[in-house]
Protein backbone atom coordinates (compact mmCIF):
# COMPACT_ATOMS: atom_id res chain seq x y z
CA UNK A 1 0.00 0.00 0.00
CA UNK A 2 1.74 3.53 -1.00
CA UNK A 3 2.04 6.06 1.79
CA UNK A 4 -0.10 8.70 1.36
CA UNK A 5 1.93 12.43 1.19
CA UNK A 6 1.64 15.15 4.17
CA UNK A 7 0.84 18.76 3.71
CA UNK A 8 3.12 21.06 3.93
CA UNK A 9 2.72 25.03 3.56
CA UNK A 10 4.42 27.64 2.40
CA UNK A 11 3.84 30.92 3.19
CA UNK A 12 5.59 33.76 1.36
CA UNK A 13 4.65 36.75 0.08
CA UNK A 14 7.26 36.75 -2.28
CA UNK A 15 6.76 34.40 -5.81
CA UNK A 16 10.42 33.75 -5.95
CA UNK A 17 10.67 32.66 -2.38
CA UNK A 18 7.89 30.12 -2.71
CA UNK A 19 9.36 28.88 -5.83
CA UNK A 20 12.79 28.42 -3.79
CA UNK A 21 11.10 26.12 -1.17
CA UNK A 22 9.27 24.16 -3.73
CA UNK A 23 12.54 23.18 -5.38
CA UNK A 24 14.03 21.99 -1.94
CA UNK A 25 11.01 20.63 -1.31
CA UNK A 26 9.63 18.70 -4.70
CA UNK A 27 11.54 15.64 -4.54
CA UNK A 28 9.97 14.71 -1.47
CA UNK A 29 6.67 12.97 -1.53
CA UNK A 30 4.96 15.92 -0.21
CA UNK A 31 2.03 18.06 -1.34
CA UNK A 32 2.99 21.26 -0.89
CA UNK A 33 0.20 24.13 -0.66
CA UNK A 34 1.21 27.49 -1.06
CA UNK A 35 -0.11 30.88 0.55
CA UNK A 36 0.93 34.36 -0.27
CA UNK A 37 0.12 36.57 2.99
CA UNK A 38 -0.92 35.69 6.59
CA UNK A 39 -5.08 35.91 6.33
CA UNK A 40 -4.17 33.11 2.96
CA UNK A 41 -2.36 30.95 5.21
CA UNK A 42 -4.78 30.91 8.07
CA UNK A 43 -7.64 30.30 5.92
CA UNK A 44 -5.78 27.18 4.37
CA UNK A 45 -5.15 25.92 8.02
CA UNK A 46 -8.91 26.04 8.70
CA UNK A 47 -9.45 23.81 5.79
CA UNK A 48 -6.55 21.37 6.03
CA UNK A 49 -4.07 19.64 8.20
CA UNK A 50 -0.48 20.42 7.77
CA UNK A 51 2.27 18.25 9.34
CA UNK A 52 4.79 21.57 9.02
CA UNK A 53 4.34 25.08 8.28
CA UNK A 54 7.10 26.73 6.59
CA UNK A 55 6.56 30.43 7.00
CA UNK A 56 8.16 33.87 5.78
CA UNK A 57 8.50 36.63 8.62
CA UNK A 58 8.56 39.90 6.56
CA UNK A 59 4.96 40.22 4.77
CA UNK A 60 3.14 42.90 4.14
CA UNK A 61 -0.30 43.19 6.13
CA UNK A 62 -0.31 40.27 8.44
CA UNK A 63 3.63 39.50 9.41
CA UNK A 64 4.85 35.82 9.94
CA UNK A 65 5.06 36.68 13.60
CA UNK A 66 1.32 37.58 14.03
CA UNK A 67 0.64 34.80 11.40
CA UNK A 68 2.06 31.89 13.85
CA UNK A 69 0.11 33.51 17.30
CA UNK A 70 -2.86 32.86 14.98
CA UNK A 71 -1.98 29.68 13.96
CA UNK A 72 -1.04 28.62 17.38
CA UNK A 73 -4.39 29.76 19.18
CA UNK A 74 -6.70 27.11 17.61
CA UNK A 75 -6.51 23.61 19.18
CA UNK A 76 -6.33 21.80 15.82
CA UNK A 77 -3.07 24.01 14.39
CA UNK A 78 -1.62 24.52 18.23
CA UNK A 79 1.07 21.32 17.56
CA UNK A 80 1.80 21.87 13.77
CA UNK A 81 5.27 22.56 13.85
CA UNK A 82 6.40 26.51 12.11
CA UNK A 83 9.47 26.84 10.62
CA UNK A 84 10.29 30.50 9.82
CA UNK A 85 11.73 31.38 6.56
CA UNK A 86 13.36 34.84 6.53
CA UNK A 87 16.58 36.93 4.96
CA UNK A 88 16.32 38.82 8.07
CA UNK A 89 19.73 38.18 10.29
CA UNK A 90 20.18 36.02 13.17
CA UNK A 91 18.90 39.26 15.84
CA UNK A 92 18.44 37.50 18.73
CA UNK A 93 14.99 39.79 19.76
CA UNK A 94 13.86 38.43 16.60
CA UNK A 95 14.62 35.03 17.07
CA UNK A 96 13.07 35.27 20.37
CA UNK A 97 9.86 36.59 19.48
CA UNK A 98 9.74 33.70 16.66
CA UNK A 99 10.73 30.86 19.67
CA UNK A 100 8.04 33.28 22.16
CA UNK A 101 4.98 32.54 19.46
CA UNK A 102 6.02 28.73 18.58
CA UNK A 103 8.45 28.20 16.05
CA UNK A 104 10.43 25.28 15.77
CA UNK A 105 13.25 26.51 13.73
């Protein structure tokens, strides 16, 4: 019987850094779903189960940050692990807040 693929999804605002996870990503067995702000994401997570969410910090409108303290409030998201995705440097305020709101990574 062939396993069936996880969810994963991939929040960016930016086309070229959605396209950049999908090539790590597509030789994997996954089915990635993509999102292209914060209010995208969170309306995929109400419709699906992810087992990851890969997810940019610096979007317009609804930042990563704010994104993931959604994300983490509902009791059917709360234990998908969130994996930030950023250019930003390794500030340690910033990597606390990401730690503070649930990130894994």
């Amino acid at each position: 019987m062939k396993s069936k693929s996880v969810n994963l999804l991939l929040v960016d605002d930016r086309e070229e850094g959605l396209l950049t996870l999908e090539v790590i990503l597509r030789r994997h067995d996954y089915n990635l779903v993509k999102a292209r702000s914060g209010r995208e994401a969170l309306s995929l997570v109400l419709e699906h189960d992810f087992a990851a969410i890969l997810l940019d910090v610096q979007m317009p409108g609804m930042d990563g940050f704010e994104t993931a303290g959604l994300i983490k409030e509902r009791e059917r998201s709360r234990h998908v692990p969130l994996i930030f995705v950023t250019a930003i440097n390794e500030d340690p305020f910033l990597l606390h807040k990401g730690y503070e709101v649930g990130a894994v990574d």
